[in-house]
PDB file of N, CA and C in Angstrom:
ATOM      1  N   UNK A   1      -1.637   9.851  -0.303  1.00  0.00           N
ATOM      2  CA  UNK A   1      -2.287  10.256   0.920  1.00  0.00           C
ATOM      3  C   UNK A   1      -2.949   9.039   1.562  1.00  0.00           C
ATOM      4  N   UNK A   2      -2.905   9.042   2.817  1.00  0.00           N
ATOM      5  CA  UNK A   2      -3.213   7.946   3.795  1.00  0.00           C
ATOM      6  C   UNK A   2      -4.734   8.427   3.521  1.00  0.00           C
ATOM      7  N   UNK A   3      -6.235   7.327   3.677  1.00  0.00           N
ATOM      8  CA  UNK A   3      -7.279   7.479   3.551  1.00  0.00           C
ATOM      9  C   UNK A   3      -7.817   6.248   4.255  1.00  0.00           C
ATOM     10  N   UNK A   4      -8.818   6.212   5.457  1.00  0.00           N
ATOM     11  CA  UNK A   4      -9.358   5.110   5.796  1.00  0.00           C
ATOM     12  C   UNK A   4     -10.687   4.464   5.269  1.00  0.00           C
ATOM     13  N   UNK A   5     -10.777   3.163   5.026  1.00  0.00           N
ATOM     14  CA  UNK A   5     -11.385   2.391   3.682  1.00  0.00           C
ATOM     15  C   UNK A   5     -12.059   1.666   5.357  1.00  0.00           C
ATOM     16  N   UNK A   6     -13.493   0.927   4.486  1.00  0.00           N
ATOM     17  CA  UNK A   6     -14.029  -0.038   5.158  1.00  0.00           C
ATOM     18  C   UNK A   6     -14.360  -1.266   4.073  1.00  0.00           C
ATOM     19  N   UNK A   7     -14.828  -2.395   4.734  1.00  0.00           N
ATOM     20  CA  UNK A   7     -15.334  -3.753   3.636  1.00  0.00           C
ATOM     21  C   UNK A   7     -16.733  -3.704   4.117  1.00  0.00           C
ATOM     22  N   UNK A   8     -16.944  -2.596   5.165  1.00  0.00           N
ATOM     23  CA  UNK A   8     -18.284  -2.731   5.913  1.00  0.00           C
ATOM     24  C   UNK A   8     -18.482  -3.783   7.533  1.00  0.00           C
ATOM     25  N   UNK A   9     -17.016  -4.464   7.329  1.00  0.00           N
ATOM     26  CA  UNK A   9     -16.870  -4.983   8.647  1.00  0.00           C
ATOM     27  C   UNK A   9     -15.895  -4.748   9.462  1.00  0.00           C
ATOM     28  N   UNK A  10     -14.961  -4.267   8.683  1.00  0.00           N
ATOM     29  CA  UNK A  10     -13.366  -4.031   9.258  1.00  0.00           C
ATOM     30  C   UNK A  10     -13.092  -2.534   8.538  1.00  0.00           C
ATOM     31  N   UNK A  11     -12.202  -1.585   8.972  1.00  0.00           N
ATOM     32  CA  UNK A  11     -11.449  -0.124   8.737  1.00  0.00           C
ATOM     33  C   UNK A  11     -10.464  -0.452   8.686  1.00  0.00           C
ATOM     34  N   UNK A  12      -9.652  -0.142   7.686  1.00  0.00           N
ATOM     35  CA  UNK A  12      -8.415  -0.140   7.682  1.00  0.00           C
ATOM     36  C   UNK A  12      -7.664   1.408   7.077  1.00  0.00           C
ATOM     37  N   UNK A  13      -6.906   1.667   7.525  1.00  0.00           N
ATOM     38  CA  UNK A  13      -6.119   2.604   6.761  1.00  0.00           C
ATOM     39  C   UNK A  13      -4.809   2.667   5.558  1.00  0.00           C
ATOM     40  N   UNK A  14      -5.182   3.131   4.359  1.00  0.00           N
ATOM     41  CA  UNK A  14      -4.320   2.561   3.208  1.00  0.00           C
ATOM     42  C   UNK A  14      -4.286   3.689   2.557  1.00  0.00           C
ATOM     43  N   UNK A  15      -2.887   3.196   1.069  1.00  0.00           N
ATOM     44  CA  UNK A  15      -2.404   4.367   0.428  1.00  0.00           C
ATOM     45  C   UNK A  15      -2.026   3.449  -0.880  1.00  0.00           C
ATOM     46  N   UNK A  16      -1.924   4.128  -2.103  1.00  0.00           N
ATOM     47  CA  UNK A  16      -2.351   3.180  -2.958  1.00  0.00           C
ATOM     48  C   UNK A  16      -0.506   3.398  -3.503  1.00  0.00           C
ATOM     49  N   UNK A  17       0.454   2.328  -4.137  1.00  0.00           N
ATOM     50  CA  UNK A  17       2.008   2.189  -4.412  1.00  0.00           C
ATOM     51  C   UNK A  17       2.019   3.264  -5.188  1.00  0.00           C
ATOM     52  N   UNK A  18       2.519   4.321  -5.409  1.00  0.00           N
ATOM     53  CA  UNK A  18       3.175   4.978  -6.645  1.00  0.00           C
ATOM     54  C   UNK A  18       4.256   5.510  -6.129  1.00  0.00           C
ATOM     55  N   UNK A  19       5.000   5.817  -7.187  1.00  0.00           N
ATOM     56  CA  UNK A  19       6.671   6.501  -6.966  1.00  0.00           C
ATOM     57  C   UNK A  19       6.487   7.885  -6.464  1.00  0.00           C
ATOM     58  N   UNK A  20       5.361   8.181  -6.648  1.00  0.00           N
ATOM     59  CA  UNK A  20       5.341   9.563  -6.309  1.00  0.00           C
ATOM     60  C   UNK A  20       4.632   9.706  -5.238  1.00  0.00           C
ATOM     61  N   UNK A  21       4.696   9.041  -4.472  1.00  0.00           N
ATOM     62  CA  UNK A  21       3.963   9.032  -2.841  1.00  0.00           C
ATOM     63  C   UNK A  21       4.942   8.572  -1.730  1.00  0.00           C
ATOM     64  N   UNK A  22       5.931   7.959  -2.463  1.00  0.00           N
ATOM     65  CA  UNK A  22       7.296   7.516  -1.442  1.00  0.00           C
ATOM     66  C   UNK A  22       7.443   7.987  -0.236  1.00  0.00           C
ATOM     67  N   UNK A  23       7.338   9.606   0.492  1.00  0.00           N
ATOM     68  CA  UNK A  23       7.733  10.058   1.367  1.00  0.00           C
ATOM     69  C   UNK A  23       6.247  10.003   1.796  1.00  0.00           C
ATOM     70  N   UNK A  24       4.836   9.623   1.556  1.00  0.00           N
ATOM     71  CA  UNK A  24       3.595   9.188   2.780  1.00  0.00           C
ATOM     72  C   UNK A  24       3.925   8.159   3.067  1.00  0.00           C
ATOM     73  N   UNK A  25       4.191   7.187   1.667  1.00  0.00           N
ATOM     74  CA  UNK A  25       4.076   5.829   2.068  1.00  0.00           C
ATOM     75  C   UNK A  25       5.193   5.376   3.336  1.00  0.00           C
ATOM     76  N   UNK A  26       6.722   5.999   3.233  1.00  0.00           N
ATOM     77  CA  UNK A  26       7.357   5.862   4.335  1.00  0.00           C
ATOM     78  C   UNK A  26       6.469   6.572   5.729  1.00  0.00           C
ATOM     79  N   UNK A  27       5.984   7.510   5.915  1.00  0.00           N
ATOM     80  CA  UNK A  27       5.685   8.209   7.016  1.00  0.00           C
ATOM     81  C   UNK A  27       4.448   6.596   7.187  1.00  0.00           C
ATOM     82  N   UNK A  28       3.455   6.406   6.635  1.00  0.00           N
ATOM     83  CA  UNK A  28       2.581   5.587   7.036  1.00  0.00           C
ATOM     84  C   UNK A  28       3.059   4.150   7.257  1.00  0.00           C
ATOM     85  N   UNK A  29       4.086   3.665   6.349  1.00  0.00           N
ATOM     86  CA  UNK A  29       4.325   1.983   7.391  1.00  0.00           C
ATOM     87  C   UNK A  29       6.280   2.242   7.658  1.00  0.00           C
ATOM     88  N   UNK A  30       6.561   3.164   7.941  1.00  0.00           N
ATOM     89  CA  UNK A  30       7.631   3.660   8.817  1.00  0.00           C
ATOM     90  C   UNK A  30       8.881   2.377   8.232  1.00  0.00           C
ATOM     91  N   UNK A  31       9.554   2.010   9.407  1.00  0.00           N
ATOM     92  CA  UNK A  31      10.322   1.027   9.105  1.00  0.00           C
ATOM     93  C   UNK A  31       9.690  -0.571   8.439  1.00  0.00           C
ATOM     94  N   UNK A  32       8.532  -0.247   8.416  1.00  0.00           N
ATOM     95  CA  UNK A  32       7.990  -1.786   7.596  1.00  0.00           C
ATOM     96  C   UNK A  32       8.253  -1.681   6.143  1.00  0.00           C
ATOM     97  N   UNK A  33       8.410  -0.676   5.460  1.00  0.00           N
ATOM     98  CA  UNK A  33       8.674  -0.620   3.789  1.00  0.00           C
ATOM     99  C   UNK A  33       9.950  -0.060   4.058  1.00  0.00           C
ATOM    100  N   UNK A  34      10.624  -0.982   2.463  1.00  0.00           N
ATOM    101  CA  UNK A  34      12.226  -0.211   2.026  1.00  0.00           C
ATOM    102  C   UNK A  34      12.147  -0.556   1.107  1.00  0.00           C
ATOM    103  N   UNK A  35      13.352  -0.036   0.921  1.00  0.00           N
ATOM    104  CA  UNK A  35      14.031  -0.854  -0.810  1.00  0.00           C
ATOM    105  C   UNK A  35      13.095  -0.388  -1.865  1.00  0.00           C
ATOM    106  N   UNK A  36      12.643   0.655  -2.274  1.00  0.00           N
ATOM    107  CA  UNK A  36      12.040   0.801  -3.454  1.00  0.00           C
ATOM    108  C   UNK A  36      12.776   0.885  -4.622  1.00  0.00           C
ATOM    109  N   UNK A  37      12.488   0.309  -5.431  1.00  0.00           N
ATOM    110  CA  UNK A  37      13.595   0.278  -6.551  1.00  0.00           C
ATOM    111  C   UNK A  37      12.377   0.995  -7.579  1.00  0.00           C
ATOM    112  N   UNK A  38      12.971   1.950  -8.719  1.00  0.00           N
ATOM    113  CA  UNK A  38      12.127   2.989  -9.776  1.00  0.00           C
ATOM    114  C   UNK A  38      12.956   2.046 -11.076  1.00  0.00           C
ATOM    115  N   UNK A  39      12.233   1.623 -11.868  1.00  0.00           N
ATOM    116  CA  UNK A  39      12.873   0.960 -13.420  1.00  0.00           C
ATOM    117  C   UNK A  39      13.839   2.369 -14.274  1.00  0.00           C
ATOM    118  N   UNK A  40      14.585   1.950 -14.977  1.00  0.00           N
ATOM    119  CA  UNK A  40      15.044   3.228 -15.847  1.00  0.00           C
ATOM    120  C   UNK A  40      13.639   4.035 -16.875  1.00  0.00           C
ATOM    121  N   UNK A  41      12.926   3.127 -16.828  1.00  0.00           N
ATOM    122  CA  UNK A  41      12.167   3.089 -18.204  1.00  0.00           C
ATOM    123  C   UNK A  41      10.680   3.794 -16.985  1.00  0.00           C
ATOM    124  N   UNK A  42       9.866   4.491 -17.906  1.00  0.00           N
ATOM    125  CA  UNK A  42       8.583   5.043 -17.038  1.00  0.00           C
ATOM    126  C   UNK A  42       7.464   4.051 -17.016  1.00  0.00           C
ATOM    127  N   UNK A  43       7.351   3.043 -18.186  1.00  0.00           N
ATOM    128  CA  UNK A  43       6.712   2.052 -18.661  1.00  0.00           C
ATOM    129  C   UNK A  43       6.507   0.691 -17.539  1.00  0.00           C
ATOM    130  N   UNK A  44       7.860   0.716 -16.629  1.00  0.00           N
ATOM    131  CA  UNK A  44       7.971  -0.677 -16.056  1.00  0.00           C
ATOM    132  C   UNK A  44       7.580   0.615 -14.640  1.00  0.00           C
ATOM    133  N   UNK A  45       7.380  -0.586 -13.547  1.00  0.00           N
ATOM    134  CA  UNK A  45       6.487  -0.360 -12.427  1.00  0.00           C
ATOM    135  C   UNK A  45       7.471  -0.299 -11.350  1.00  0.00           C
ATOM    136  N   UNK A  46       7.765   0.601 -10.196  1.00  0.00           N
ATOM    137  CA  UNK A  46       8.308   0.740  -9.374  1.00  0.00           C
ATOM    138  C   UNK A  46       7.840  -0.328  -8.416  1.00  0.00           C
ATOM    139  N   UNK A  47       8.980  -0.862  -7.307  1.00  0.00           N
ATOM    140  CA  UNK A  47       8.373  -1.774  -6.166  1.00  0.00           C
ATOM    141  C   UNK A  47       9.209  -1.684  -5.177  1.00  0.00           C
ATOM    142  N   UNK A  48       8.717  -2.020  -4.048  1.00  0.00           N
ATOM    143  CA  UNK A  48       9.282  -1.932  -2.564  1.00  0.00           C
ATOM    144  C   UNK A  48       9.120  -3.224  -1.758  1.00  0.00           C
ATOM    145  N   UNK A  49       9.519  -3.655  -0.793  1.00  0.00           N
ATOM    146  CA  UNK A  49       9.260  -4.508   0.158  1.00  0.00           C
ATOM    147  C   UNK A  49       8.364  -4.070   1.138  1.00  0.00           C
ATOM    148  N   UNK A  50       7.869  -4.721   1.775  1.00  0.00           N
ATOM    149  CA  UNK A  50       6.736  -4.572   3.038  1.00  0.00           C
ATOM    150  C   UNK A  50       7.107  -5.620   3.732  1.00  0.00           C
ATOM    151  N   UNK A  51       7.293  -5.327   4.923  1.00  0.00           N
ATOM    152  CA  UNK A  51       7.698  -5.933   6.129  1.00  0.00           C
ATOM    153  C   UNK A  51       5.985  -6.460   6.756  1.00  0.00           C
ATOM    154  N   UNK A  52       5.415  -7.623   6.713  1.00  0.00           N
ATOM    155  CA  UNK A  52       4.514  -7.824   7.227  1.00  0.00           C
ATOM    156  C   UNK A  52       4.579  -8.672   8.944  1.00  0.00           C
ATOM    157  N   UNK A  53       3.452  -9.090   9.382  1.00  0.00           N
ATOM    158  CA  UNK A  53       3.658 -10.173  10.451  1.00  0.00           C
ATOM    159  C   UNK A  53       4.276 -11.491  10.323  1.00  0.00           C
ATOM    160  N   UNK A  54       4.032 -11.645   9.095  1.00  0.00           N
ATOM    161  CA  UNK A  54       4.547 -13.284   8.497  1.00  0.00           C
ATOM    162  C   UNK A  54       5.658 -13.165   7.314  1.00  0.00           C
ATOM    163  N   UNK A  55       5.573 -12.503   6.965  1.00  0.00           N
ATOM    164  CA  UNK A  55       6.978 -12.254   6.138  1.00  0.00           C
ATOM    165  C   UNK A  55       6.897 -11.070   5.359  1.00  0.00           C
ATOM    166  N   UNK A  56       7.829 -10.965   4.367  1.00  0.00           N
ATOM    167  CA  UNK A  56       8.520  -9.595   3.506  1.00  0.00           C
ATOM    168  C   UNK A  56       7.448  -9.852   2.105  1.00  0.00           C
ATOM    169  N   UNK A  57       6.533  -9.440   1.692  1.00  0.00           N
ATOM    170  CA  UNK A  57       6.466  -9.113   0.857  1.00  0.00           C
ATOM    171  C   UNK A  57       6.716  -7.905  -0.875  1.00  0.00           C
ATOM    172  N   UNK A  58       6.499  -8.220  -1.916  1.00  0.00           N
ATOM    173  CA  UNK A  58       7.124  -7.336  -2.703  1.00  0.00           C
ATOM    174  C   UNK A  58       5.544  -6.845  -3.316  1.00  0.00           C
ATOM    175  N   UNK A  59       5.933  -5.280  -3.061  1.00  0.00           N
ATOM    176  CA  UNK A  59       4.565  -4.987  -3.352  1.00  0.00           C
ATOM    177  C   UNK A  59       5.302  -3.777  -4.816  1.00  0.00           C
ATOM    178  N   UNK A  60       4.299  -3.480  -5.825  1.00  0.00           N
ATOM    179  CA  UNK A  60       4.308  -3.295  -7.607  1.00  0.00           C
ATOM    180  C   UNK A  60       3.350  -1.928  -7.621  1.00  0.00           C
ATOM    181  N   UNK A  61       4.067  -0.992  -8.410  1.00  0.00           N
ATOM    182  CA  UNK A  61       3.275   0.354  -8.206  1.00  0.00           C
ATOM    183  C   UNK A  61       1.638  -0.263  -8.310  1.00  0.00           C
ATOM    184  N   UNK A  62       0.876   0.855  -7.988  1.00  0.00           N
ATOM    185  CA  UNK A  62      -0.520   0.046  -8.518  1.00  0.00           C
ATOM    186  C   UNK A  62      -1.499  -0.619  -7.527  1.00  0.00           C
ATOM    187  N   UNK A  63      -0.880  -1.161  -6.219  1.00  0.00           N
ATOM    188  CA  UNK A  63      -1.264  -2.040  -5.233  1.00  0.00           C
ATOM    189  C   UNK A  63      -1.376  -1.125  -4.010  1.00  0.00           C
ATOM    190  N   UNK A  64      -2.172  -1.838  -3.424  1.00  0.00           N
ATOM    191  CA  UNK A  64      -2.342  -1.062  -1.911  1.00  0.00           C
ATOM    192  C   UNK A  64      -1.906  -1.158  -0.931  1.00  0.00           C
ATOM    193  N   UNK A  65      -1.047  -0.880  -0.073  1.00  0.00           N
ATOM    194  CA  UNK A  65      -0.627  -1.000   1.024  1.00  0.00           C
ATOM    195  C   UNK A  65      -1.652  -0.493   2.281  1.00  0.00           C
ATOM    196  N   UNK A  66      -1.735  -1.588   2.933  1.00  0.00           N
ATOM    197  CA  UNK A  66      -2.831  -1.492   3.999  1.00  0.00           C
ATOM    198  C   UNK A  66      -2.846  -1.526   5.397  1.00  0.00           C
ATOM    199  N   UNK A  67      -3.372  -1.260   6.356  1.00  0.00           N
ATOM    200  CA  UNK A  67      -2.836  -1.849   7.868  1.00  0.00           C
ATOM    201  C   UNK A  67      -4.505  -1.540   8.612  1.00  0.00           C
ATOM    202  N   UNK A  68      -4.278  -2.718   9.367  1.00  0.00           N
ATOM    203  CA  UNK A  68      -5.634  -2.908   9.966  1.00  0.00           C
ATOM    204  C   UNK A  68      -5.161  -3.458  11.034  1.00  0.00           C
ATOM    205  N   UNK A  69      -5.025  -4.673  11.615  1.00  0.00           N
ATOM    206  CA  UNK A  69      -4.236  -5.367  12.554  1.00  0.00           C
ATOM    207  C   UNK A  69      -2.932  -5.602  12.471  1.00  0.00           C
ATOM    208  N   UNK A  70      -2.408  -5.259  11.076  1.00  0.00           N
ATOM    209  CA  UNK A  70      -1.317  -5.356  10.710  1.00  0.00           C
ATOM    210  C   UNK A  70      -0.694  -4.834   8.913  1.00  0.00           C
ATOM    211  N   UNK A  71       0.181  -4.405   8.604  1.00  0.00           N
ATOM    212  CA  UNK A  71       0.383  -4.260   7.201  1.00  0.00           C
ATOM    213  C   UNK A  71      -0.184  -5.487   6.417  1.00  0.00           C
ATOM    214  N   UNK A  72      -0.785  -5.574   4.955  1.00  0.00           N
ATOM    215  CA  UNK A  72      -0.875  -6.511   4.419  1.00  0.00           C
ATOM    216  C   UNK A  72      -0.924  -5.638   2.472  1.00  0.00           C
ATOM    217  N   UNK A  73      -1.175  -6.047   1.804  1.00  0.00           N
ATOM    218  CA  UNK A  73      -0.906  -5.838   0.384  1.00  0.00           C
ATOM    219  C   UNK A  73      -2.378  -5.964  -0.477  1.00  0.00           C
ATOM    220  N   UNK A  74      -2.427  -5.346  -1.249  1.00  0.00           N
ATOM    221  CA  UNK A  74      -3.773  -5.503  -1.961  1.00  0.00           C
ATOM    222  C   UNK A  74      -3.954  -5.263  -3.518  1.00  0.00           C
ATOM    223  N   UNK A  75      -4.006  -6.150  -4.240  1.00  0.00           N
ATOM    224  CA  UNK A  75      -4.039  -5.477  -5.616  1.00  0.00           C
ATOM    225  C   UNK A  75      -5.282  -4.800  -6.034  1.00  0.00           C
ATOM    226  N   UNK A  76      -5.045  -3.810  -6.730  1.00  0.00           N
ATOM    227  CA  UNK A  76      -5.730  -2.386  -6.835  1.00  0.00           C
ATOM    228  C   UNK A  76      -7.574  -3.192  -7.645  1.00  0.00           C
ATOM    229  N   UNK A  77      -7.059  -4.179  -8.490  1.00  0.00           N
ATOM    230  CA  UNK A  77      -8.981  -4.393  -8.671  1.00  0.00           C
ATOM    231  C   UNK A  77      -9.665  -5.119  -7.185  1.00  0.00           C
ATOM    232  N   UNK A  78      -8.556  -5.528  -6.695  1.00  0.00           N
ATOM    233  CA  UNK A  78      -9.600  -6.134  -5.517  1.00  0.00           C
ATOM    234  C   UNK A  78      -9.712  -5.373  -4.351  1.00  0.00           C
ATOM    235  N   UNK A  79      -8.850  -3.976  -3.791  1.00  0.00           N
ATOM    236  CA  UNK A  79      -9.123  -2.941  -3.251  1.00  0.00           C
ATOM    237  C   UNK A  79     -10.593  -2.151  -4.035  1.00  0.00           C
ATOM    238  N   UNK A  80     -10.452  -2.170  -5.227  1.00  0.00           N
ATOM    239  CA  UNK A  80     -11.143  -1.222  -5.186  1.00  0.00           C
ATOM    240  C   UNK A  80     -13.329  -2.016  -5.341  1.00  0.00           C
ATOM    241  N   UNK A  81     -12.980  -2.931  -5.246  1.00  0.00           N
ATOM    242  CA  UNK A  81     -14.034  -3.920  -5.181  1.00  0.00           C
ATOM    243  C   UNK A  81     -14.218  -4.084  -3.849  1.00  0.00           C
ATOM    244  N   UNK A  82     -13.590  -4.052  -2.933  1.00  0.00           N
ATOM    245  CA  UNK A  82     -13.877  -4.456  -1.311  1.00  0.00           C
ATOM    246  C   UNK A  82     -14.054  -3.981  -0.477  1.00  0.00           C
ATOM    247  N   UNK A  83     -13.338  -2.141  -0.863  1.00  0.00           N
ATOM    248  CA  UNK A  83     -13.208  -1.496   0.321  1.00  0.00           C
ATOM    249  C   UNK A  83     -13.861  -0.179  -0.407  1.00  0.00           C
ATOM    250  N   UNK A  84     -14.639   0.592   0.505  1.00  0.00           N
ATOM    251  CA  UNK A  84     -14.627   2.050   0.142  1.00  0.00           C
ATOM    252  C   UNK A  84     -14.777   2.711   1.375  1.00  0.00           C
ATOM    253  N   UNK A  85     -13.945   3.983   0.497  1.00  0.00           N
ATOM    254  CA  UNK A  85     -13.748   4.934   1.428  1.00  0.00           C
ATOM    255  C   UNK A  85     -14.421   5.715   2.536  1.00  0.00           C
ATOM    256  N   UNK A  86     -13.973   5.802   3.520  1.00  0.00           N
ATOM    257  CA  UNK A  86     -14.667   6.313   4.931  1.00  0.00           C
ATOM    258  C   UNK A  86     -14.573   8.034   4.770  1.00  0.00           C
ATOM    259  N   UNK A  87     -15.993   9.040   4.722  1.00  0.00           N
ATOM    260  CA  UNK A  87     -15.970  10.006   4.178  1.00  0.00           C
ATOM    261  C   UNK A  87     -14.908  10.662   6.320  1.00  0.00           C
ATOM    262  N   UNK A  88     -14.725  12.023   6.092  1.00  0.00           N
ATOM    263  CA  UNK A  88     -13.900  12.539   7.358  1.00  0.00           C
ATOM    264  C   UNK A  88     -12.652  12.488   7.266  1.00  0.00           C
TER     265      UNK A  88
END
């Protein structure tokens, strides 16, 4: 589920990688994510591409996908250290 986060200076709106969110995470960065690839194994970590302003990144279940001025990537200890959630 899409949820909007602040750092206290900036809002952004984000959704955190899992395999089992595939069809928000497409609805929320549309044609900017593809390619998700799922491991055979439950152990190894699903990942996708993100189409950013400056290039393609590979984002790893676990991580945040974000957009504020633009898509950008976030790993989950430093999301959850920077940003909290906007109650509404």
């Amino acid at each position: 589920m899409v949820d909007r986060y602040t750092d206290g200076f900036i809002n952004v709106e984000a959704i955190q990688f899992k395999r089992t969110e595939w069809k928000n995470i497409r609805r929320f960065a549309g044609k900017n994510i593809y390619k998700m690839v799922v491991p055979g194994c439950q152990n190894e970590s699903a990942t996708c591409l993100l189409k950013t302003k400056r290039e393609i990144l590979t984002v790893t279940e676990g991580e945040w996908i974000a957009k504020g001025d633009g898509f950008f990537v976030c790993e989950a200890k430093v999301f959850s250290k920077t940003y909290k959630k906007i109650d509404g």
